[in-house]
C-alpha atoms as a PDB file:
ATOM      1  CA  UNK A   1       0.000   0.000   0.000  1.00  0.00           C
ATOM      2  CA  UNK A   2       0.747   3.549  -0.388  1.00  0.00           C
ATOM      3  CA  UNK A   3       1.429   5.704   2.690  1.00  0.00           C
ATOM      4  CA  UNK A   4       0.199   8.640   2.473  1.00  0.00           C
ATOM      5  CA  UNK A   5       1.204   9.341   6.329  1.00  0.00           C
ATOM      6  CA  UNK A   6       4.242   8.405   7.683  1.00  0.00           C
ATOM      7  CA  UNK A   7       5.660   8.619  11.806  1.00  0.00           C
ATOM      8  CA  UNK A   8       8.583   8.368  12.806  1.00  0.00           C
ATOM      9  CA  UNK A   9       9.751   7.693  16.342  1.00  0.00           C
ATOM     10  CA  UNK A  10       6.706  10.049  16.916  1.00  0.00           C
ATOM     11  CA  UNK A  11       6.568  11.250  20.833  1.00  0.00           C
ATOM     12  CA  UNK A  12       3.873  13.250  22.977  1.00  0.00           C
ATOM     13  CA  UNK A  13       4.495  14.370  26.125  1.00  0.00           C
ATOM     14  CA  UNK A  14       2.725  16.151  29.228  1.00  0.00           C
ATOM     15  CA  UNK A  15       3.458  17.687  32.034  1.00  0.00           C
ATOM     16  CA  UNK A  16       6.263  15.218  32.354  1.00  0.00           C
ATOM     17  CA  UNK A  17       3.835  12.021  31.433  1.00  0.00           C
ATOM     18  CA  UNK A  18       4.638  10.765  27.975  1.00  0.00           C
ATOM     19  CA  UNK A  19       1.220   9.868  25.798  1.00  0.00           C
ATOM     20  CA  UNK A  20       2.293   8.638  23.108  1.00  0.00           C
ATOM     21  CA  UNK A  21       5.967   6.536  22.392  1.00  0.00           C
ATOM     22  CA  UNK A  22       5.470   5.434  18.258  1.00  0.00           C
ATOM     23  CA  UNK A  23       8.687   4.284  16.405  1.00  0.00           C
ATOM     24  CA  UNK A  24       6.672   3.841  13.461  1.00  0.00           C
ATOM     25  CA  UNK A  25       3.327   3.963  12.082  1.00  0.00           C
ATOM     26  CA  UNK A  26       1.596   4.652   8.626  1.00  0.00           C
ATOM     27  CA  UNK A  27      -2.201   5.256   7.059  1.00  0.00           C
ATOM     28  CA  UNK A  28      -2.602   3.975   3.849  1.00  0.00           C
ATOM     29  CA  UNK A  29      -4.206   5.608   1.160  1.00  0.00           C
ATOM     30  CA  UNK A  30      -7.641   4.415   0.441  1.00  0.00           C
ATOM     31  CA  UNK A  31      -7.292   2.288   3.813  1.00  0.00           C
ATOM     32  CA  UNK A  32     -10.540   2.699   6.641  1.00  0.00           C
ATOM     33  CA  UNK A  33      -7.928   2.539   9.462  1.00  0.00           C
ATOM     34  CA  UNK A  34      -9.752   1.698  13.204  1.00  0.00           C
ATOM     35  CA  UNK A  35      -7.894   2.708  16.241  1.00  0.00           C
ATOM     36  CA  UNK A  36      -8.550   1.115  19.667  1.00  0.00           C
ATOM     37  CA  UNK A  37      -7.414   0.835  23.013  1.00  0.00           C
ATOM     38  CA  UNK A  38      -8.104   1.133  26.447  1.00  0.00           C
ATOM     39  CA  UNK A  39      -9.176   4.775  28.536  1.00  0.00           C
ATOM     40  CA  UNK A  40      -6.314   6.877  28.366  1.00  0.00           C
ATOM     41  CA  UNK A  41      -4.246   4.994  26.190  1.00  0.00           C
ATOM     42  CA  UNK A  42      -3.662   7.865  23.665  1.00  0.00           C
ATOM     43  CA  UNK A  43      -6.135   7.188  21.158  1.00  0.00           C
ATOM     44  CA  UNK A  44      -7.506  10.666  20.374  1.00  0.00           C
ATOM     45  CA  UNK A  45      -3.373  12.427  20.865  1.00  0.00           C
ATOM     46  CA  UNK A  46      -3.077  10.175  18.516  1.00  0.00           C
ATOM     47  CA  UNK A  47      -5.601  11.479  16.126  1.00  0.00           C
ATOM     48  CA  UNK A  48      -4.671  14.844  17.111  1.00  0.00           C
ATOM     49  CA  UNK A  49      -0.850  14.466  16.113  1.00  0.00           C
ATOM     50  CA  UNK A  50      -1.528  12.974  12.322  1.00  0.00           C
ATOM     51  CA  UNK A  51      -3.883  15.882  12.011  1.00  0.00           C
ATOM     52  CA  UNK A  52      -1.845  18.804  12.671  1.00  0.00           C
ATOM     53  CA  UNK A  53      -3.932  19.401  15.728  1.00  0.00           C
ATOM     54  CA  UNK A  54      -1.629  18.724  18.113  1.00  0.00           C
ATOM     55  CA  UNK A  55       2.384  19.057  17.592  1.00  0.00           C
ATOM     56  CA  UNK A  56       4.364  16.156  18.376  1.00  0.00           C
ATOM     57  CA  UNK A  57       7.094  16.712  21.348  1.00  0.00           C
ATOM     58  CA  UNK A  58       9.335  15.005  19.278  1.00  0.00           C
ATOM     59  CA  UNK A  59       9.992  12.852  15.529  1.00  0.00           C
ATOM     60  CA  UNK A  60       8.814  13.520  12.037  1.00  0.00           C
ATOM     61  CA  UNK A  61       5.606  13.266   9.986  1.00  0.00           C
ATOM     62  CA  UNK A  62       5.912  12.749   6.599  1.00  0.00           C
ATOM     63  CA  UNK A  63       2.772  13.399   4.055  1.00  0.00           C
ATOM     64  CA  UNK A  64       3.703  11.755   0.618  1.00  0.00           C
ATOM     65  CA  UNK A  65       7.522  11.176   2.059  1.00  0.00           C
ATOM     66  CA  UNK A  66       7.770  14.756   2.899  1.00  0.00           C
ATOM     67  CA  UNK A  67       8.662  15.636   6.013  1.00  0.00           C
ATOM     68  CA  UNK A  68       6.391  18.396   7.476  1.00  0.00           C
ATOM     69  CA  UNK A  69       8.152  20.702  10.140  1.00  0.00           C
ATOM     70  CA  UNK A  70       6.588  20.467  13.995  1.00  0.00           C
ATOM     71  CA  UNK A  71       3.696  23.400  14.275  1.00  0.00           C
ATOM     72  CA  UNK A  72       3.885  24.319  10.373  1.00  0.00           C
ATOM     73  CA  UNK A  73       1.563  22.409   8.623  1.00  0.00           C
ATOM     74  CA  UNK A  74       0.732  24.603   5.490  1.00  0.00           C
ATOM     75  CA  UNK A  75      -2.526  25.587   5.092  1.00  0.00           C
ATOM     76  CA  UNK A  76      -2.876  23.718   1.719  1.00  0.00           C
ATOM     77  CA  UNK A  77      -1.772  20.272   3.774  1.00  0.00           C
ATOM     78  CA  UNK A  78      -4.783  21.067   6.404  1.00  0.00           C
ATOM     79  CA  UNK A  79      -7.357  21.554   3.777  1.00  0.00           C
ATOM     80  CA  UNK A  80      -7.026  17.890   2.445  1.00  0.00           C
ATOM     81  CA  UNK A  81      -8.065  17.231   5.615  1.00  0.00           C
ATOM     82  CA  UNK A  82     -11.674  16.756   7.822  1.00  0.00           C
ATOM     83  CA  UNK A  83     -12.484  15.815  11.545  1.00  0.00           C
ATOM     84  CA  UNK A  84     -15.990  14.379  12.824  1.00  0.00           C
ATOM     85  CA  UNK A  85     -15.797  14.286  16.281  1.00  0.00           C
ATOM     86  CA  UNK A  86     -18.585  12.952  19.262  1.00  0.00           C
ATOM     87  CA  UNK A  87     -20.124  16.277  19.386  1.00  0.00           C
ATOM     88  CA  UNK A  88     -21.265  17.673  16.125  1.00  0.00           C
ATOM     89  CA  UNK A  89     -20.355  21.086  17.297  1.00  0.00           C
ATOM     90  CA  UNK A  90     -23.068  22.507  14.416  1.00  0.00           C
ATOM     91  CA  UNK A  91     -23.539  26.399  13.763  1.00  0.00           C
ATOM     92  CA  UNK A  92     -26.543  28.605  14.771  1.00  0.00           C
ATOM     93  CA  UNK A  93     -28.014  28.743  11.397  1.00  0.00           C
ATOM     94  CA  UNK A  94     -29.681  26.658   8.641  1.00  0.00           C
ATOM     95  CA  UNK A  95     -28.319  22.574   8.212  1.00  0.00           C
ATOM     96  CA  UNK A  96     -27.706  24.251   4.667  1.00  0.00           C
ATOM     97  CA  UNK A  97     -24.959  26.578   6.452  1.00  0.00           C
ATOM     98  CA  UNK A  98     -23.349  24.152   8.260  1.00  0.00           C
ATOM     99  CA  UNK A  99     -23.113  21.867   5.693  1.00  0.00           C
ATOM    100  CA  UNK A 100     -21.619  24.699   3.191  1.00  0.00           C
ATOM    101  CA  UNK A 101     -18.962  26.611   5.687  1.00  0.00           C
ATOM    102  CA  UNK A 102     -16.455  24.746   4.500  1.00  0.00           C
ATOM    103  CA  UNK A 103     -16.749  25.506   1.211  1.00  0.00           C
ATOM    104  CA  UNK A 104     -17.876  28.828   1.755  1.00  0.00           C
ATOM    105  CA  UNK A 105     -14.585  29.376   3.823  1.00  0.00           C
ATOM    106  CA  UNK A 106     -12.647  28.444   0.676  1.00  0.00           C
ATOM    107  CA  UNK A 107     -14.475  31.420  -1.235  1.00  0.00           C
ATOM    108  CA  UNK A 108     -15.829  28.484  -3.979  1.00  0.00           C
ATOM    109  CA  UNK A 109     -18.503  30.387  -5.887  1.00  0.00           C
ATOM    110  CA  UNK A 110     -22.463  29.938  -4.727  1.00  0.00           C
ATOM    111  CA  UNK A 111     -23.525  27.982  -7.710  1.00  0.00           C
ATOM    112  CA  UNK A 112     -21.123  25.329  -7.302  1.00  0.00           C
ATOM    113  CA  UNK A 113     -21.727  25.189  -3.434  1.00  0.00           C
ATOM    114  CA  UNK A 114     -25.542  24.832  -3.993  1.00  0.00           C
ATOM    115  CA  UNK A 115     -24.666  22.132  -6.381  1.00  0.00           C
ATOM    116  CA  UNK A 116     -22.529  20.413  -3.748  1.00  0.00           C
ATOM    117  CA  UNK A 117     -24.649  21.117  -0.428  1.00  0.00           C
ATOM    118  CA  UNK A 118     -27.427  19.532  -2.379  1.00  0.00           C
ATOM    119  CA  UNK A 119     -25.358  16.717  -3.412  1.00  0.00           C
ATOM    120  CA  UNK A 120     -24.376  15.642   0.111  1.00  0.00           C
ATOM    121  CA  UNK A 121     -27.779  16.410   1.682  1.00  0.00           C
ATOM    122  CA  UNK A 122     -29.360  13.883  -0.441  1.00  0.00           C
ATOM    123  CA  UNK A 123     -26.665  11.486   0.130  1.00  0.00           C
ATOM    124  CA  UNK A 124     -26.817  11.625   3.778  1.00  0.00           C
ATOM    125  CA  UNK A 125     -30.833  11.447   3.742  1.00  0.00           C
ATOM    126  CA  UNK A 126     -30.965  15.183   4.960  1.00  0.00           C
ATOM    127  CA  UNK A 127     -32.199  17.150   2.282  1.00  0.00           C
ATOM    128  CA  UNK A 128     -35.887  17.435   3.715  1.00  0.00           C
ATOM    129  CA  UNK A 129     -33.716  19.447   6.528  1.00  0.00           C
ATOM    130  CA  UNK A 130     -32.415  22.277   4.642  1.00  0.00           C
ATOM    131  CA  UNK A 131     -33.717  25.130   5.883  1.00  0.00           C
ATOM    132  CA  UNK A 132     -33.940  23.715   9.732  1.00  0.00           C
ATOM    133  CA  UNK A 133     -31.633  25.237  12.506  1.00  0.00           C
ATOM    134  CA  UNK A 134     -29.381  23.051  13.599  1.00  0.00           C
ATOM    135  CA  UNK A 135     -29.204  23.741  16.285  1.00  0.00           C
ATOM    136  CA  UNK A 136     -32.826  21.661  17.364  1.00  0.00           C
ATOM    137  CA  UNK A 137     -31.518  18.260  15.150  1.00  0.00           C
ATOM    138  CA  UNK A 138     -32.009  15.146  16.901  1.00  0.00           C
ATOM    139  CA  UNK A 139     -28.975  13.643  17.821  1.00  0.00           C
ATOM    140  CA  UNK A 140     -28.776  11.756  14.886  1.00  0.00           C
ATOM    141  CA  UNK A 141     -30.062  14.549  12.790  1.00  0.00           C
ATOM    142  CA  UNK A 142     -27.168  16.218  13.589  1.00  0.00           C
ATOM    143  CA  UNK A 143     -24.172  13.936  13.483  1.00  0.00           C
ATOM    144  CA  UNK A 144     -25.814  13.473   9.429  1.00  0.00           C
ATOM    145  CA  UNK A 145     -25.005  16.940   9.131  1.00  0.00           C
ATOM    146  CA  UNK A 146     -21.654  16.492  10.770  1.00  0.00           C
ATOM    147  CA  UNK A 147     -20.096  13.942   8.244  1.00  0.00           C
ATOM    148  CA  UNK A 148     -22.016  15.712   5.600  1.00  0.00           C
ATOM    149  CA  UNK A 149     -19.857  18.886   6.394  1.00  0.00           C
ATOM    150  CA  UNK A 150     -16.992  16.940   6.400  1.00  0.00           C
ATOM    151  CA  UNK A 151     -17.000  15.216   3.573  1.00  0.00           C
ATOM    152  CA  UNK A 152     -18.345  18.232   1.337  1.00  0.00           C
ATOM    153  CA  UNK A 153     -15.012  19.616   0.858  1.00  0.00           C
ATOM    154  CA  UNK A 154     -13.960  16.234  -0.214  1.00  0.00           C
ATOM    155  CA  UNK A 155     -10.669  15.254   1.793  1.00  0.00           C
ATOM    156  CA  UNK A 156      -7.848  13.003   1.009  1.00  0.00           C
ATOM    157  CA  UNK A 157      -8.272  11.981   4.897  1.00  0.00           C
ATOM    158  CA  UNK A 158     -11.042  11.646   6.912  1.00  0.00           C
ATOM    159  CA  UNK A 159     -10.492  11.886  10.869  1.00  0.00           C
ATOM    160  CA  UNK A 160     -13.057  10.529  13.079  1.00  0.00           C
ATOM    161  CA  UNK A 161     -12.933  10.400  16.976  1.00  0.00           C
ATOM    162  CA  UNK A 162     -16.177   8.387  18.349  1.00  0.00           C
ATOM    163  CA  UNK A 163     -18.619  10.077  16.211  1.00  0.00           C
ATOM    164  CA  UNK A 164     -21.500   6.957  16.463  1.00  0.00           C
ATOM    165  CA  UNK A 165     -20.751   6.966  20.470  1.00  0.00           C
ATOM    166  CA  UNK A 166     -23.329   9.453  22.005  1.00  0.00           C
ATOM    167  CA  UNK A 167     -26.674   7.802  19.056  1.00  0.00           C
ATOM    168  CA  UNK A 168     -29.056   5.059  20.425  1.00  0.00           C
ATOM    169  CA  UNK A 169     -28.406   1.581  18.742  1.00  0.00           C
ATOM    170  CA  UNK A 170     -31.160   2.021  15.959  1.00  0.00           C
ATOM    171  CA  UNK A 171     -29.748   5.778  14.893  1.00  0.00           C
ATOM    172  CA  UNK A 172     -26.541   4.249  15.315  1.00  0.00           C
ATOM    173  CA  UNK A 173     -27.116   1.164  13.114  1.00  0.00           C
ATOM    174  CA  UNK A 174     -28.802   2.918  10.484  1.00  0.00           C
ATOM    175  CA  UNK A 175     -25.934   5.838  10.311  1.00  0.00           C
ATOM    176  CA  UNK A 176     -23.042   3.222  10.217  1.00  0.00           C
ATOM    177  CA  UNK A 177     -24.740   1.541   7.494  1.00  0.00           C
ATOM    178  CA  UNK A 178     -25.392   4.810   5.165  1.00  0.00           C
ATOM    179  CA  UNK A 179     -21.861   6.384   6.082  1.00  0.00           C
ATOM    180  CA  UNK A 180     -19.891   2.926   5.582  1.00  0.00           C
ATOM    181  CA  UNK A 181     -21.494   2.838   1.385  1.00  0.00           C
ATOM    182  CA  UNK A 182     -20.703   6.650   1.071  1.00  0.00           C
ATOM    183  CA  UNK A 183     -16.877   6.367   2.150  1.00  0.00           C
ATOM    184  CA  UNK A 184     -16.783   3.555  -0.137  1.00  0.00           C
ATOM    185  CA  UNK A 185     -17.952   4.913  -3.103  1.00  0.00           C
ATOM    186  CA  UNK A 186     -15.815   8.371  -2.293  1.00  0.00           C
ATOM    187  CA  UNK A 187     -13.310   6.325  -2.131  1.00  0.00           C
ATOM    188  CA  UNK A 188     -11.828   8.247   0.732  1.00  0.00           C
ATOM    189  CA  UNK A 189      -9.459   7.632   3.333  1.00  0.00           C
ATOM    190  CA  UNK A 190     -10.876   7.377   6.686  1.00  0.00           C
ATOM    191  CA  UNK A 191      -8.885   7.061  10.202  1.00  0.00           C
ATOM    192  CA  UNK A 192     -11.605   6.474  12.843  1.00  0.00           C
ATOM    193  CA  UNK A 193     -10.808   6.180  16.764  1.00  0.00           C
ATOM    194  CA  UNK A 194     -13.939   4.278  18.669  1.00  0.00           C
ATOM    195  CA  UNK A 195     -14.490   2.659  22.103  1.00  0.00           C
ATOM    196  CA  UNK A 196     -17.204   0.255  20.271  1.00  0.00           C
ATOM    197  CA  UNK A 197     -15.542  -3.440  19.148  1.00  0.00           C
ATOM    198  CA  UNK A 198     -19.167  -3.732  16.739  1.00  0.00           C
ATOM    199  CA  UNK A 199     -18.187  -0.325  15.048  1.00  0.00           C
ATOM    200  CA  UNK A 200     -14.339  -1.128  14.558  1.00  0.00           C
ATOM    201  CA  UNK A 201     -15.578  -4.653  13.173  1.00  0.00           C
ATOM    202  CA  UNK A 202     -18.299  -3.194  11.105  1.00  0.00           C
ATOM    203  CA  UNK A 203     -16.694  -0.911   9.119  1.00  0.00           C
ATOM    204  CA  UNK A 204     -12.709  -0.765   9.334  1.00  0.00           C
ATOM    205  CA  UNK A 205     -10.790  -2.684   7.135  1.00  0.00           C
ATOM    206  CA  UNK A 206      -7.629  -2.458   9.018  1.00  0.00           C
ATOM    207  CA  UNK A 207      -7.082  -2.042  13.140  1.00  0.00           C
ATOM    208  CA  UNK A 208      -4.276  -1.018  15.253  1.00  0.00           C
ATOM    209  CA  UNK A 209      -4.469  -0.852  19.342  1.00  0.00           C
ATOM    210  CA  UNK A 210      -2.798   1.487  21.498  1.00  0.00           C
ATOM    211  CA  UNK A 211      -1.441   0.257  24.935  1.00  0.00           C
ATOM    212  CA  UNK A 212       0.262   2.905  27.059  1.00  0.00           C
ATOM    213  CA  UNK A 213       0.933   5.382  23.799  1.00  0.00           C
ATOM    214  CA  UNK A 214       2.538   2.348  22.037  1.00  0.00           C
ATOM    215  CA  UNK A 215       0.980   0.766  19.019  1.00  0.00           C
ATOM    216  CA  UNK A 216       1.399  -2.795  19.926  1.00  0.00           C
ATOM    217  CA  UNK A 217      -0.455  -4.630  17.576  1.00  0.00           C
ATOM    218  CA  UNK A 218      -1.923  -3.386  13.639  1.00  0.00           C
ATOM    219  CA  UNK A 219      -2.820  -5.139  10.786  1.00  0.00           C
ATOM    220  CA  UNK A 220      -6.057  -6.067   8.583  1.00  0.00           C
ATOM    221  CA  UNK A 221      -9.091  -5.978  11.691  1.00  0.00           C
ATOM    222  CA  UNK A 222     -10.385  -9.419  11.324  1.00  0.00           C
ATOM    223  CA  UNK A 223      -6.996 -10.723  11.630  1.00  0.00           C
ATOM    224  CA  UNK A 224      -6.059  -8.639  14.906  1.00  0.00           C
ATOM    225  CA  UNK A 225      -9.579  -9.570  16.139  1.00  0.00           C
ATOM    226  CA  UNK A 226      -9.206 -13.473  16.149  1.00  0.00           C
ATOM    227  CA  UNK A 227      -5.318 -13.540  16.586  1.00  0.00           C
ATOM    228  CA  UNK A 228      -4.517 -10.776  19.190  1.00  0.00           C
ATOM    229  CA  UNK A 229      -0.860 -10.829  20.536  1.00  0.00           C
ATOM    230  CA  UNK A 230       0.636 -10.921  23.958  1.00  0.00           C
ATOM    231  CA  UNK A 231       0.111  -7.614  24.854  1.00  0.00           C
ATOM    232  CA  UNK A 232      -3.337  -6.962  23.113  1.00  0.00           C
ATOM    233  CA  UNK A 233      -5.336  -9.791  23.970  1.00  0.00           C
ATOM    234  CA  UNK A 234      -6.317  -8.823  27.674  1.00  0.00           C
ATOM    235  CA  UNK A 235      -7.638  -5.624  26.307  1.00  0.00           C
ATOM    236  CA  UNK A 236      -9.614  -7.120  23.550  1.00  0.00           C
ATOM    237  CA  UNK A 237     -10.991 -10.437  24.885  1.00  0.00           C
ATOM    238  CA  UNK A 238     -12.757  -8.105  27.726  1.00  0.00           C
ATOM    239  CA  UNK A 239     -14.562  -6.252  24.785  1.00  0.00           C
ATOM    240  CA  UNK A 240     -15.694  -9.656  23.361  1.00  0.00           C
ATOM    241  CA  UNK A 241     -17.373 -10.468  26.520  1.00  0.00           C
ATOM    242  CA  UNK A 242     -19.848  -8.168  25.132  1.00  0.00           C
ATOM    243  CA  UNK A 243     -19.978  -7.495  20.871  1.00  0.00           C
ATOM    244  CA  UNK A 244     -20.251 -10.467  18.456  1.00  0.00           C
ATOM    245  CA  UNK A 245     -17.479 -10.290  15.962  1.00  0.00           C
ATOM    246  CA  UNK A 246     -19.743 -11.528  13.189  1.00  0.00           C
ATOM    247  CA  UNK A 247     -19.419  -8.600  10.317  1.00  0.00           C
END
């Protein structure tokens, strides 16, 4: 595979407490990377770092084998980029607005945003909401809008911390399902950090776990899932205890 992202010996520290400790790591273009491990274990620095959210204490990351300098990600770089996070943080204004700031931001001309905002509406079985604040969405309402703004400004790399977590299991089933046929058919690279062994399963096609800020296991998910190592099994034979592994 391709890497479009590349660490190396990537560290995060904290008042004194080091988060994350990666030698190496990659995402793959095209690749629906899951990332999993236990409370506190560095999943979302993690995240953070790759995305130019957070700067790295110490190492390099390299976008298409370039090395991009600590704290000056250009602002080209960052616009291949989009984040869904837990809360949907939405806009007081139309789901029309939310769903266009991006573009909008980017100065892209009104006809061509109407033509987009439209486009992504329908896909995300929102269009019948387009002139509703969104501010008073349901909960799944509004994490629709959420991955519709995200994905509007088509990025190379999707980033996505727990953004299914907060939905009942019907919303949550129904979302996973629509938002698992649109990546595939955009065809877009997706890193997405969840708590939930049934989402992970569902729709990644390749898992690594954090221990301790230390990826100690990745490769395709099923295979992780039935053959965890030494250090990852603990961690994931609790979770089986409680979600089938059946895709």
């Amino acid at each position: 595979m391709n890497p479009l992202i590349q660490l190396k010996n990537i560290t995060f520290k904290a008042q004194n407490k080091t988060i994350l400790d990666i030698p190496e790591f990659q995402i793959n273009a095209g690749e629906f990377l899951g990332i999993m491990g236990p409370n506190g274990a560095g999943k979302s620095t993690l995240l953070k770092v790759v995305s130019f959210l957070e700067q790295q204490t110490s190492g390099e990351i390299l976008y298409l084998g370039q090395v991009i300098p600590i704290g000056n990600a250009p602002i080209e770089l960052r616009r291949k980029f989009s984040i869904a996070l837990q809360q949907s943080l939405l806009l007081d204004g139309t789901v029309f607005h939310n769903i266009a700031i991006g573009l909008t931001l980017r100065k892209i001309s009104k006809a061509v945003i109407n033509e987009k905002v439209e486009y992504w509406m329908e896909l995300f079985g929102i269009s019948h909401l387009a002139k509703k604040n969104a501010l008073y969405l349901s909960g799944g309402e509004a994490q629709r809008v959420n991955l519709a703004r995200a994905m509007i400004v088509e990025p190379e790399i999707l980033f996505l911390d727990e953004p299914f977590s907060a939905l009942d299991f019907p919303t949550k089933i129904k979302l996973m399902e629509d938002f698992k046929g649109i990546i595939e058919t955009a065809q877009t690279t997706a890193v997405y950090v969840s708590h939930d062994l049934m989402e992970i399963n569902y729709l990644t096609n390749r898992l690594a776990i954090i221990v301790n800020g230390e990826v100690k296991q990745s490769g395709p998910t099923p295979r992780v899932l039935e053959h965890p190592n030494s250090s990852t099994s603990s961690f994931l034979n609790e979770w089986k205890k409680f979600y089938p592994l059946a895709r």
